[in-house]
C-alpha atoms as a PDB file:
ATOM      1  CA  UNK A   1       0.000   0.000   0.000  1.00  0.00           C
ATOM      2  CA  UNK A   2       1.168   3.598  -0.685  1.00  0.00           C
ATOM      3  CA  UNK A   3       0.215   5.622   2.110  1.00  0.00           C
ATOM      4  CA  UNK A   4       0.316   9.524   2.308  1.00  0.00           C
ATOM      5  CA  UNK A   5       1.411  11.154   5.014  1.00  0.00           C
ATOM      6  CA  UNK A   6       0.043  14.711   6.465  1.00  0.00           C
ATOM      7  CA  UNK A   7       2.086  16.410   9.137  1.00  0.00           C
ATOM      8  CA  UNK A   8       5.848  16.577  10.041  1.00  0.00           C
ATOM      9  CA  UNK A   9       6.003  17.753  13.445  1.00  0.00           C
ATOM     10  CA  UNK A  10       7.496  16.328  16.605  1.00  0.00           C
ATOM     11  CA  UNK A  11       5.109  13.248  16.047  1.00  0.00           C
ATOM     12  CA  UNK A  12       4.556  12.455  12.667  1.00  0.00           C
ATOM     13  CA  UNK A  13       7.954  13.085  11.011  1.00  0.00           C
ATOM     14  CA  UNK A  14       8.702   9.577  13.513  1.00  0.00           C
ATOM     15  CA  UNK A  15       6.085   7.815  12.741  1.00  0.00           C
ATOM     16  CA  UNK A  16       6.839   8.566   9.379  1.00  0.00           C
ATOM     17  CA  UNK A  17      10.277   7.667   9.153  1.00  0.00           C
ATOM     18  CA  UNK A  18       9.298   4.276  11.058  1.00  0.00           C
ATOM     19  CA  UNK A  19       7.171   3.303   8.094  1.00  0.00           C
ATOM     20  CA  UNK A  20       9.947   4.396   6.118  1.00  0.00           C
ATOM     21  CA  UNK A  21      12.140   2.182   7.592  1.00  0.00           C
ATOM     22  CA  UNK A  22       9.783  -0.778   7.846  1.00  0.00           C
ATOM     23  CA  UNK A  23       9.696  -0.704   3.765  1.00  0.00           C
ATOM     24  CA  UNK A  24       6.884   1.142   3.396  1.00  0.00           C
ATOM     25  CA  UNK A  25       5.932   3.410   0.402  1.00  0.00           C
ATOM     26  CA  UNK A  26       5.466   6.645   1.920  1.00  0.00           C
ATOM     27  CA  UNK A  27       4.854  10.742  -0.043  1.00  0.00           C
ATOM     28  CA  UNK A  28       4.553  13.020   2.683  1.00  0.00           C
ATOM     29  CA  UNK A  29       3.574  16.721   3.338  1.00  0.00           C
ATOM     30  CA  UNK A  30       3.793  19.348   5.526  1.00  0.00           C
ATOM     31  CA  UNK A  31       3.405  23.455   5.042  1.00  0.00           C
ATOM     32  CA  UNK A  32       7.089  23.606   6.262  1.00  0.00           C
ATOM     33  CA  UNK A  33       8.452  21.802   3.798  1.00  0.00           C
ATOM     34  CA  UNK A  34      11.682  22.194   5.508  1.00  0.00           C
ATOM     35  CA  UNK A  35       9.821  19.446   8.765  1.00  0.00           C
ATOM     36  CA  UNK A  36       9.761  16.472   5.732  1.00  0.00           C
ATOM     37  CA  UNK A  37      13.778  16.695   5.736  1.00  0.00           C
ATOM     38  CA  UNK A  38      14.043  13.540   7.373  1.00  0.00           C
ATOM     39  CA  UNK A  39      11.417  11.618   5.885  1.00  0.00           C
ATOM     40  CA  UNK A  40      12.651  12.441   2.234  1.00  0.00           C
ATOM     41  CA  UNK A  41      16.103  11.522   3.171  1.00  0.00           C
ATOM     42  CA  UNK A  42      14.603   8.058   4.188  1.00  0.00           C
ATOM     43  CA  UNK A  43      12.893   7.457   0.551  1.00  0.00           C
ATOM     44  CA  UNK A  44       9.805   9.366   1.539  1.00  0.00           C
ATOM     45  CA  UNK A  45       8.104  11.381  -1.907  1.00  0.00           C
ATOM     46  CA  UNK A  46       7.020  14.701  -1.488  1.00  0.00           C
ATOM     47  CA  UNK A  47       3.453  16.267  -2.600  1.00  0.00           C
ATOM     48  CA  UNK A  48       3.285  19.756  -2.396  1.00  0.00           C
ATOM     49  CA  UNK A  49      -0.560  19.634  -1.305  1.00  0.00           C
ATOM     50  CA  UNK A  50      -2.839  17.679   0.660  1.00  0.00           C
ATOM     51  CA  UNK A  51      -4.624  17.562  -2.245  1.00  0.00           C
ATOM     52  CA  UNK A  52      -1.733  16.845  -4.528  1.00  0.00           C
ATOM     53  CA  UNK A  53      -1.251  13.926  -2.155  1.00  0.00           C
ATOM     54  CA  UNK A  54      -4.366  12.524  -1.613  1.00  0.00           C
ATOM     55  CA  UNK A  55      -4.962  12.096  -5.171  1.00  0.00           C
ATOM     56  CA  UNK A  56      -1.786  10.008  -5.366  1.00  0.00           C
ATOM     57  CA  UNK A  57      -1.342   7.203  -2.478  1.00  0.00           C
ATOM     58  CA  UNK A  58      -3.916   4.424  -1.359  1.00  0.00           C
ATOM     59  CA  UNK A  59      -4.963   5.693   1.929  1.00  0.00           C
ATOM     60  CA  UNK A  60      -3.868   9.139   4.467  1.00  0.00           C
ATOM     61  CA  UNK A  61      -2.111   9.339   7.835  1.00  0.00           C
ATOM     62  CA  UNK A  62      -2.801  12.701   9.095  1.00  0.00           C
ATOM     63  CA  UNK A  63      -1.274  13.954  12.491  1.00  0.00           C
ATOM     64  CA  UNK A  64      -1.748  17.442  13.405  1.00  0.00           C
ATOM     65  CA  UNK A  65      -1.663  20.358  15.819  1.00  0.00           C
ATOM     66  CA  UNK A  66      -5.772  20.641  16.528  1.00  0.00           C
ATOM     67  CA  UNK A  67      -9.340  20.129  15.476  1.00  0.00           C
ATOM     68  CA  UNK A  68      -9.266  23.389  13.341  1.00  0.00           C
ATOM     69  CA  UNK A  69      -6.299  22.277  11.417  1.00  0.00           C
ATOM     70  CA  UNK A  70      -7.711  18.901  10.762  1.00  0.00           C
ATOM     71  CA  UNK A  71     -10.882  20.377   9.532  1.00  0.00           C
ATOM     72  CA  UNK A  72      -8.897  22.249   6.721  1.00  0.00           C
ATOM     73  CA  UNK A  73      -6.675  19.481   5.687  1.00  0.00           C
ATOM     74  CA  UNK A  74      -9.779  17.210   5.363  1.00  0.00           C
ATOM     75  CA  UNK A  75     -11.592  19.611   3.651  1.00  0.00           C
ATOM     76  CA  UNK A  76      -8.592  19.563   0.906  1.00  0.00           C
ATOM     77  CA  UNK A  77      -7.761  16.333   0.991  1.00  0.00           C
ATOM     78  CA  UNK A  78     -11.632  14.048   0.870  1.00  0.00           C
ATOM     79  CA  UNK A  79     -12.556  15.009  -2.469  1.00  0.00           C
ATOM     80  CA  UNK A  80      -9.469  14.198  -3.894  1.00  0.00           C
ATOM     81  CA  UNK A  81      -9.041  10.722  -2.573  1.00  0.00           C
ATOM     82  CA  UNK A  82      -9.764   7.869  -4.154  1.00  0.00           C
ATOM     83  CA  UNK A  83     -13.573   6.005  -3.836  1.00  0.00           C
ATOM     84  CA  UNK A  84     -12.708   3.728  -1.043  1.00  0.00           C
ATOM     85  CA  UNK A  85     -10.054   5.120   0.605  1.00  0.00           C
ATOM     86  CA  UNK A  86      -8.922   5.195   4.340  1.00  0.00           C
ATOM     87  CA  UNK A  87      -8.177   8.448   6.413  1.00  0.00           C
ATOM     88  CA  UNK A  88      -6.326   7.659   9.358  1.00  0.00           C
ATOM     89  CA  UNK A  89      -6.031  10.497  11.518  1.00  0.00           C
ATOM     90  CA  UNK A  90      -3.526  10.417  14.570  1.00  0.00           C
ATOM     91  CA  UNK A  91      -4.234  13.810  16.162  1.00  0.00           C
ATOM     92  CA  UNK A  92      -5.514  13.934  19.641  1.00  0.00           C
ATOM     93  CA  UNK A  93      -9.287  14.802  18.671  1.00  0.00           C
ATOM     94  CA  UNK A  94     -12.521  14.468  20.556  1.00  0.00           C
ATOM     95  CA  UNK A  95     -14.803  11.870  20.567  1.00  0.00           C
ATOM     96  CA  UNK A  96     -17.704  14.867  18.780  1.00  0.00           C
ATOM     97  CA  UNK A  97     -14.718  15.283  16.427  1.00  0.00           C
ATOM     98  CA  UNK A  98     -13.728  12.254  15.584  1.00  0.00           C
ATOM     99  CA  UNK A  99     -17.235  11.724  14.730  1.00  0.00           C
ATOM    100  CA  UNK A 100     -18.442  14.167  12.641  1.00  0.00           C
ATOM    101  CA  UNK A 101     -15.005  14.115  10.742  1.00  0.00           C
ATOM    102  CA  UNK A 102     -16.371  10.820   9.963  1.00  0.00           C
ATOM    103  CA  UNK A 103     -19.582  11.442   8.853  1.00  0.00           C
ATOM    104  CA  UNK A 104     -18.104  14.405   6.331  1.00  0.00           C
ATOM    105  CA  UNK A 105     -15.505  11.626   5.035  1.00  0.00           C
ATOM    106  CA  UNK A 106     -18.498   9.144   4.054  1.00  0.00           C
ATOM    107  CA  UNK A 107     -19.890  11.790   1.854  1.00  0.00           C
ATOM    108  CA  UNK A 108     -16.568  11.376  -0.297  1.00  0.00           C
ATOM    109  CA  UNK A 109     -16.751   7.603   0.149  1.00  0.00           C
ATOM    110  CA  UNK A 110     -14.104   7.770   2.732  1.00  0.00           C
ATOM    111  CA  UNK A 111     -13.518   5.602   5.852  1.00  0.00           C
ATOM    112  CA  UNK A 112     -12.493   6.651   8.613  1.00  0.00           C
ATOM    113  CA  UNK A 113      -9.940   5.304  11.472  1.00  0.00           C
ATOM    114  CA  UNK A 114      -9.015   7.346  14.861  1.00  0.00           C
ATOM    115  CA  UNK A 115      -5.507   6.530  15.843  1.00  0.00           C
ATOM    116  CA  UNK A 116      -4.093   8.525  18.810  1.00  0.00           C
ATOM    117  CA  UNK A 117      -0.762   7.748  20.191  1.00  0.00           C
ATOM    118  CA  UNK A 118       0.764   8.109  23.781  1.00  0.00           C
ATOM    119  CA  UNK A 119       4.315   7.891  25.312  1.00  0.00           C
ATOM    120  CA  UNK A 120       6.276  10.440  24.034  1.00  0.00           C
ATOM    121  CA  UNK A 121       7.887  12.185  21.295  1.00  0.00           C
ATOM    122  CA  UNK A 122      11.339  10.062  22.051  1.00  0.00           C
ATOM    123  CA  UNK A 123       9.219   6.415  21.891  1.00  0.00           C
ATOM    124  CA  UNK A 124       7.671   7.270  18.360  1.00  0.00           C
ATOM    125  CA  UNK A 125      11.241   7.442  17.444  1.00  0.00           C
ATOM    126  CA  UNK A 126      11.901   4.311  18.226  1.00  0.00           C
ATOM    127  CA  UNK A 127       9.078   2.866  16.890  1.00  0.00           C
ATOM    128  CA  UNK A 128       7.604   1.933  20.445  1.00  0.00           C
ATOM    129  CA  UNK A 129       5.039   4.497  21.092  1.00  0.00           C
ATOM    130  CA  UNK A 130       1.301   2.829  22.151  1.00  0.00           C
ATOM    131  CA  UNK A 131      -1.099   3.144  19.410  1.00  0.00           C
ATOM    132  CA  UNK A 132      -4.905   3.535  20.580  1.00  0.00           C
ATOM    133  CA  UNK A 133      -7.160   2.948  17.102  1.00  0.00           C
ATOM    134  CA  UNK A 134     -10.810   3.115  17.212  1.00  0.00           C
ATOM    135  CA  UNK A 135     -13.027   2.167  14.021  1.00  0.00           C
ATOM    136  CA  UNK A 136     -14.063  -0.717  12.036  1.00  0.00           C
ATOM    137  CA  UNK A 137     -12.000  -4.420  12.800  1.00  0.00           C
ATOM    138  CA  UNK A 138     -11.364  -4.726   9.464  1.00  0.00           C
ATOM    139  CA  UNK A 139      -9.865  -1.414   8.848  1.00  0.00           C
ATOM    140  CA  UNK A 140      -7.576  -2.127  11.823  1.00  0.00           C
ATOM    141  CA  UNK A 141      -6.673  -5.341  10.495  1.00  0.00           C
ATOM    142  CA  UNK A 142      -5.817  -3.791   7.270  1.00  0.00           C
ATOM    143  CA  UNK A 143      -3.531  -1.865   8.490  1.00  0.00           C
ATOM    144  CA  UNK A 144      -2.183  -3.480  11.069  1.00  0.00           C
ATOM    145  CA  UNK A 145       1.150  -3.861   9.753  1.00  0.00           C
ATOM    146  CA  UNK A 146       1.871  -0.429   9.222  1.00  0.00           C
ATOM    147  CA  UNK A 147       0.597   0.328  13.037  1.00  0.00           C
ATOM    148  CA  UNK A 148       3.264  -2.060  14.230  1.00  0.00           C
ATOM    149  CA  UNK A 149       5.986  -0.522  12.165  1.00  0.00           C
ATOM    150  CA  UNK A 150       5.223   2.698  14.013  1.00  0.00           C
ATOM    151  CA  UNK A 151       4.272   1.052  17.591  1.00  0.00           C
ATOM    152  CA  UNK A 152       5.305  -1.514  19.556  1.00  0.00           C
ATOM    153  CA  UNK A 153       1.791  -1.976  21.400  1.00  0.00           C
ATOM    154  CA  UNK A 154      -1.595  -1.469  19.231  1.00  0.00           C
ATOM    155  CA  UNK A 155      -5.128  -1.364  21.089  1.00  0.00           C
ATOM    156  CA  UNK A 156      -8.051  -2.002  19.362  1.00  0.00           C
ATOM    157  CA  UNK A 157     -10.199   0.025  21.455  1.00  0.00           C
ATOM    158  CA  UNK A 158     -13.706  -0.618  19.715  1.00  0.00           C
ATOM    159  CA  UNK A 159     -15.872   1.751  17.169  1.00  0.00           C
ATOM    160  CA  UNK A 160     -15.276   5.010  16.336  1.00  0.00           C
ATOM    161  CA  UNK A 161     -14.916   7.631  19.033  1.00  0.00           C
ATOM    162  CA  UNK A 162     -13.593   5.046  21.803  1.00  0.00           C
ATOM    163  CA  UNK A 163     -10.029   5.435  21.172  1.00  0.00           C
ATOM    164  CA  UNK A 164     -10.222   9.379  21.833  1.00  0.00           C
ATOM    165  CA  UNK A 165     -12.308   8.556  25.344  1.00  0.00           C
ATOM    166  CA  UNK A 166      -9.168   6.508  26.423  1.00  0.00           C
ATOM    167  CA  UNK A 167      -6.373   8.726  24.800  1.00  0.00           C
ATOM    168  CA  UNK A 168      -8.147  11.825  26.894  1.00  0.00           C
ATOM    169  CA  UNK A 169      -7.974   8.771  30.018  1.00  0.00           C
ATOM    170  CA  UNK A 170      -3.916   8.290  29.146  1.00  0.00           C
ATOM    171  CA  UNK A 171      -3.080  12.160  29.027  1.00  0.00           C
ATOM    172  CA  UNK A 172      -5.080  13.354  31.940  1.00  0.00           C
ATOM    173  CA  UNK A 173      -3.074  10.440  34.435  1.00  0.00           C
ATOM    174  CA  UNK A 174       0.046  11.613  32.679  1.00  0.00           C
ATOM    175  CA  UNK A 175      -0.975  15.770  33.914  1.00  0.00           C
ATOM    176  CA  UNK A 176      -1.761  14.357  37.273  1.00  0.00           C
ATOM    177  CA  UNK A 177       0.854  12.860  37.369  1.00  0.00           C
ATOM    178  CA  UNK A 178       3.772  15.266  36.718  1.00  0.00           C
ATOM    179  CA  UNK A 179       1.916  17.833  39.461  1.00  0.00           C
ATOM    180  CA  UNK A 180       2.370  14.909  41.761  1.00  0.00           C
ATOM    181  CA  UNK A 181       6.101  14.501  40.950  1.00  0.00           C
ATOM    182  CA  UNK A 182       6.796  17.910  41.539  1.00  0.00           C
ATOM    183  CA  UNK A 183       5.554  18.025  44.599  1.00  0.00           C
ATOM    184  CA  UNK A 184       7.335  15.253  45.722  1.00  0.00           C
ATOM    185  CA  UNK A 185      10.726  16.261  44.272  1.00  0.00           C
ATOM    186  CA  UNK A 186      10.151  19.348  46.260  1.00  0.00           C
ATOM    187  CA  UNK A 187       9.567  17.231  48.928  1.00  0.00           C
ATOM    188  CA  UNK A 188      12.627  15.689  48.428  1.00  0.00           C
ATOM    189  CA  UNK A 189      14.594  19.093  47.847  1.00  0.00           C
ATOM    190  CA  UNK A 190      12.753  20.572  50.860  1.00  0.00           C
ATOM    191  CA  UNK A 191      13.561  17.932  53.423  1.00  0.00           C
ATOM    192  CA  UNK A 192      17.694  17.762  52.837  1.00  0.00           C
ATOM    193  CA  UNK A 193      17.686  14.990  50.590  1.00  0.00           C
ATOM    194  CA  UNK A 194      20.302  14.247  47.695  1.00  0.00           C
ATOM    195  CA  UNK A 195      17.519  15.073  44.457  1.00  0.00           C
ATOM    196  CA  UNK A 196      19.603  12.684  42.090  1.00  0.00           C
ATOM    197  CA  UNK A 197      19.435   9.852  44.967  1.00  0.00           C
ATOM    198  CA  UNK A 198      15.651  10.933  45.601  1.00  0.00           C
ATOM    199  CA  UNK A 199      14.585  10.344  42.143  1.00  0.00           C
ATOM    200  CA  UNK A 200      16.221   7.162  41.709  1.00  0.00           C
ATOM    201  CA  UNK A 201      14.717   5.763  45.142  1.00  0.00           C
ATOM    202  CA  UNK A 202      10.914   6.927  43.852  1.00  0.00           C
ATOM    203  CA  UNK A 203      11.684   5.397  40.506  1.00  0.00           C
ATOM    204  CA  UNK A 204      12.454   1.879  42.409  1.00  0.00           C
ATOM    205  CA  UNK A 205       9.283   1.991  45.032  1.00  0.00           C
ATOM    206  CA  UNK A 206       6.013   1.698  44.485  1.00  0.00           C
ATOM    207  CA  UNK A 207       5.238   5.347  44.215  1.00  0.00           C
ATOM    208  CA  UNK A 208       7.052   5.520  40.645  1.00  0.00           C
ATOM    209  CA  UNK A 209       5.418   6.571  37.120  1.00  0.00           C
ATOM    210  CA  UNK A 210       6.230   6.779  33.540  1.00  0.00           C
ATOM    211  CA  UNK A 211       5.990  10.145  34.059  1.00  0.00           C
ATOM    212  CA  UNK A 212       8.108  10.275  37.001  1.00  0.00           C
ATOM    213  CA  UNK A 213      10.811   8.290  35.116  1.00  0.00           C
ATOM    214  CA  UNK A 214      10.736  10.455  32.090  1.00  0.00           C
ATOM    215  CA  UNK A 215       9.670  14.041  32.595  1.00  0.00           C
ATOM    216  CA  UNK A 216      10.865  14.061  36.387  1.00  0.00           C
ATOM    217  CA  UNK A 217      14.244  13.838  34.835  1.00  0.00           C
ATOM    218  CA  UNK A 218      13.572  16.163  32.294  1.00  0.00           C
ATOM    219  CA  UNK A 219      12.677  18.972  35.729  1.00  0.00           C
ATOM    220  CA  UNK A 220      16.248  18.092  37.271  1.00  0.00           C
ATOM    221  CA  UNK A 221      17.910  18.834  34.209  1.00  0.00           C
ATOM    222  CA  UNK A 222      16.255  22.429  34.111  1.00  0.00           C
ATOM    223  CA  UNK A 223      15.263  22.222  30.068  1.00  0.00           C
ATOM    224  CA  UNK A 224      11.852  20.460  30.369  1.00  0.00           C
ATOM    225  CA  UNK A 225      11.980  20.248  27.166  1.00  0.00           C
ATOM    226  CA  UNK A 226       9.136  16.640  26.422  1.00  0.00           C
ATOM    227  CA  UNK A 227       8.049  18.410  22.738  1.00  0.00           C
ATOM    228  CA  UNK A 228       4.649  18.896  24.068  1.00  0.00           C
ATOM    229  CA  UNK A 229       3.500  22.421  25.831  1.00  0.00           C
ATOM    230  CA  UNK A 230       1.069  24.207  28.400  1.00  0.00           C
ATOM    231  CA  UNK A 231      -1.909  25.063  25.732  1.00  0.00           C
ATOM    232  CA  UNK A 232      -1.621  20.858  23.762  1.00  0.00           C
ATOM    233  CA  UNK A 233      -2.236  20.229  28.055  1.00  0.00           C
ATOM    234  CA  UNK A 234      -5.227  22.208  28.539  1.00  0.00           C
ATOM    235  CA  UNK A 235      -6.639  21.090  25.350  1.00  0.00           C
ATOM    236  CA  UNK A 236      -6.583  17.851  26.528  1.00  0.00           C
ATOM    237  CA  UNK A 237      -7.402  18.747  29.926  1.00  0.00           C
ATOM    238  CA  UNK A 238     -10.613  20.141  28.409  1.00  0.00           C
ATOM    239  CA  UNK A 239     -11.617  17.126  26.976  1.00  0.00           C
ATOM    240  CA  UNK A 240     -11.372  15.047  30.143  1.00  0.00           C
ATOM    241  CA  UNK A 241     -13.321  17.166  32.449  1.00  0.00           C
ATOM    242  CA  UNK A 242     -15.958  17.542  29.588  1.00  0.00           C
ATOM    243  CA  UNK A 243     -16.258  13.665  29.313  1.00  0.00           C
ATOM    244  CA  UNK A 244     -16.488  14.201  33.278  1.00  0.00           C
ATOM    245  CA  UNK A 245     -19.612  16.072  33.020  1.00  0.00           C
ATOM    246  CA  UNK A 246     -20.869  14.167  30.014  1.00  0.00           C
ATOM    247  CA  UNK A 247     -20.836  10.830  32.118  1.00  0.00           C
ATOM    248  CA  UNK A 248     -21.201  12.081  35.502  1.00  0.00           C
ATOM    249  CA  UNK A 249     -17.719  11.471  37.097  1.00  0.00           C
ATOM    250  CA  UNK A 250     -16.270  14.392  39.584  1.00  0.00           C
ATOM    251  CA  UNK A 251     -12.677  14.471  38.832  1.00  0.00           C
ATOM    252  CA  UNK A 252     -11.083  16.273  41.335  1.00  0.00           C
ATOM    253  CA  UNK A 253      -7.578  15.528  40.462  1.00  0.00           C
ATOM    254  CA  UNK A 254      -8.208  16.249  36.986  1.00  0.00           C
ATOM    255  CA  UNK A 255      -9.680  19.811  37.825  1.00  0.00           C
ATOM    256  CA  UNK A 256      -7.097  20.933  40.357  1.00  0.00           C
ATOM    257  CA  UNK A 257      -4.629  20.240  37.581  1.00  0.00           C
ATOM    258  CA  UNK A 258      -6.051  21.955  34.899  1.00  0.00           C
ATOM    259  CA  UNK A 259      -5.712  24.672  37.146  1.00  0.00           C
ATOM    260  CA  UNK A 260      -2.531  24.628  37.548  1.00  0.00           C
ATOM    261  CA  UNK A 261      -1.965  24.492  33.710  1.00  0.00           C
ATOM    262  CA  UNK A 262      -3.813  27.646  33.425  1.00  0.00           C
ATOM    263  CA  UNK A 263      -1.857  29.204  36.450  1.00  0.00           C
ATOM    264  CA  UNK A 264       1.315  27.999  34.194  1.00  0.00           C
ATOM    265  CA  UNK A 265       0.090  29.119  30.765  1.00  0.00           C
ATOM    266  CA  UNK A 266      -0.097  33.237  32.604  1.00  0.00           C
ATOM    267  CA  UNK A 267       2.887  32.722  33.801  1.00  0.00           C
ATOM    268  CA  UNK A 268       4.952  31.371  30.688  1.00  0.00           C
ATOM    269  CA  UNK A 269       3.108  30.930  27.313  1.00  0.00           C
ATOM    270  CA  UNK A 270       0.678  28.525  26.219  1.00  0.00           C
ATOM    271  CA  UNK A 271       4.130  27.663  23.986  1.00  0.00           C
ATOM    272  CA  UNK A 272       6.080  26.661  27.231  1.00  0.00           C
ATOM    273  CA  UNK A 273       6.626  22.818  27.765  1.00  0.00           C
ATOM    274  CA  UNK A 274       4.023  20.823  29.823  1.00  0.00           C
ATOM    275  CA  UNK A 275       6.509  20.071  32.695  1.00  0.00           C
ATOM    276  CA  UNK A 276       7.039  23.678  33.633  1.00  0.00           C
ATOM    277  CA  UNK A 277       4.190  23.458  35.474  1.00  0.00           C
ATOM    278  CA  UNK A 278       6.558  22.254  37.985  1.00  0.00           C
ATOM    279  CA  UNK A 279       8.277  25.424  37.490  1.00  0.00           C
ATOM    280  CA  UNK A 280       5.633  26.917  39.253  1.00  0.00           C
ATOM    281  CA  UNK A 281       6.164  25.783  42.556  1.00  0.00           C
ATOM    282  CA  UNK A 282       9.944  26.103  41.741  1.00  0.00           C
ATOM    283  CA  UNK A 283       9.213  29.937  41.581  1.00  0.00           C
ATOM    284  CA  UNK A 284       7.219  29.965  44.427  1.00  0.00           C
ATOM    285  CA  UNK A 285       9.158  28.475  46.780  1.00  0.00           C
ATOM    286  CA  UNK A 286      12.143  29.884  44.645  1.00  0.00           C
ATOM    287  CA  UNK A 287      13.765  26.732  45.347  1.00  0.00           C
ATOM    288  CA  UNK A 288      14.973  25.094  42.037  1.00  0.00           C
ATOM    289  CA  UNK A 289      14.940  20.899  41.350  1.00  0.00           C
ATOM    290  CA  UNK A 290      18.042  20.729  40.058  1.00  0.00           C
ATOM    291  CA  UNK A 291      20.596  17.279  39.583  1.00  0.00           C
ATOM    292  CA  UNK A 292      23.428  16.754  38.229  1.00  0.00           C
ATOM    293  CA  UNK A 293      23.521  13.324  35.544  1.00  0.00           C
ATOM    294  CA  UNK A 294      19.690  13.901  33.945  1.00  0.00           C
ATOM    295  CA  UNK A 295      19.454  14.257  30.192  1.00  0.00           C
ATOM    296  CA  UNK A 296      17.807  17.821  28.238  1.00  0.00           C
ATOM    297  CA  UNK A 297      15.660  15.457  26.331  1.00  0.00           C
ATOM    298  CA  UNK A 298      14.349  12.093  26.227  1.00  0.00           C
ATOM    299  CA  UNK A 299      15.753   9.582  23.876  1.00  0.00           C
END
């Protein structure tokens, strides 16, 4: 199959070079031409148009920064795909979304498959970030081996829509999460303790996380730099706490850190990393969670 790829950021320019690498036929597109570098290098063929694309390759990955961007690449690229063809879009969406991008993709005889991802930028690039699909079995059969070229571990999560309930689930732990591990780090820092030796003692009890493991180092090195910032946060943050109201769940957790992501966003940028909203309590307690051995960025 010759599939087309849309987007070349952090994300997809990985998950298109895995596909690359797995032997895969691959034209790709971006409007920074500048992002498909890498992909190109690999063998990848360039369109200078969703549209020029679509019109070209079997079936379209798409993996982009928001709803509103995905809604203008779709409504380039449908009519110019081919009766039959499968849109496989990898941006974080919501359910509503996912949905009604759906419905508009029928009227072009279009299927559509949700595939959200979660891990990290620096997993994708090793080909072992999760994949969460939701749509038809047999699309997700169909494509199967171009989901394990780009992930190590693929969920079939149901129909259409369920994948973006549990991808909203995934990030919402992951925000939780990294408010948690600050805290404790500053516990750490607070109390006299050897930060470097801290870390490595919460990363062997019980009280470790992924996130601990991988953005906690990222806040002792000072660059928080995980390729994923404040505004991305609250966007997903948004989506949990309206699935919250939709089906009736109080999430406390969820809600106290959203807060803090807005409290972050005033104080640095909606463009400022996700894990500065340690920073916060850095500032305020202008006490800084710093160790010596922990990398910039993940890899």
């Amino acid at each position: 199959m010759h599939y087309g790829y849309i987007g070349q950021g952090n994300l997809g320019a990985n998950c298109a070079a895995c596909l690359l690498r797995a032997g895969m036929d691959v034209t790709v597109t971006d409007i920074n031409r500048a992002a498909a570098q890498e992909a190109i290098a690999l063998g990848a063929k360039w369109a200078d148009s969703p549209v020029e694309l679509a019109a070209r390759v079997d079936h379209v990955i798409t993996c982009l920064p928001s709803p509103a961007v995905s809604e203008t690449v779709a409504s380039q690229m449908l009519p110019a795909m081919r009766d039959g063809a499968h849109w496989i879009e990898m941006s974080t969406l919501g359910r509503d979304e996912v949905l009604a991008f759906a419905k508009t993709a029928a009227t072009h005889d279009v299927r559509m498959m949700e595939l959200p991802v979660t891990g990290g930028v620096h997993l994708a690039a090793q080909g072992k970030i999760t994949m969460l699909a939701g749509g038809d079995k047999d699309m997700f059969d169909t494509h199967l081996p171009a989901l394990k070229a780009m992930g190590d571990q693929v969920f079939h999560m149901g129909p259409l829509g369920s994948a973006s309930i549990i991808k909203v689930i995934t990030n919402m732990l992951a925000f939780i999460h990294l408010k948690a591990c600050g805290e404790a780090l500053m516990l750490a820092k607070r109390g006299g303790l050897d930060l470097g030796q801290a870390w490595h003692a919460i990363k062997a009890s019980s009280g470790t996380s992924f996130v601990h493991e991988t953005e906690g180092a990222l806040v002792l090195n000072g660059s928080y730099d995980v390729a994923f910032n404040i505004d991305l946060a609250l966007k997903d943050l948004g989506f949990a706490m309206g699935f919250g109201r939709e089906f009736e769940v109080p999430l406390e957790l969820a809600s106290a850190t959203e807060q803090t992501y807005v409290a972050a966003r005033a104080a640095y940028g909606g463009d400022a990393e996700s894990p500065m909203i340690v920073k916060l309590l850095e500032d305020l307690l202008d006490t800084d969670l710093r160790a010596d051995g922990f990398p910039a960025r993940l890899t």
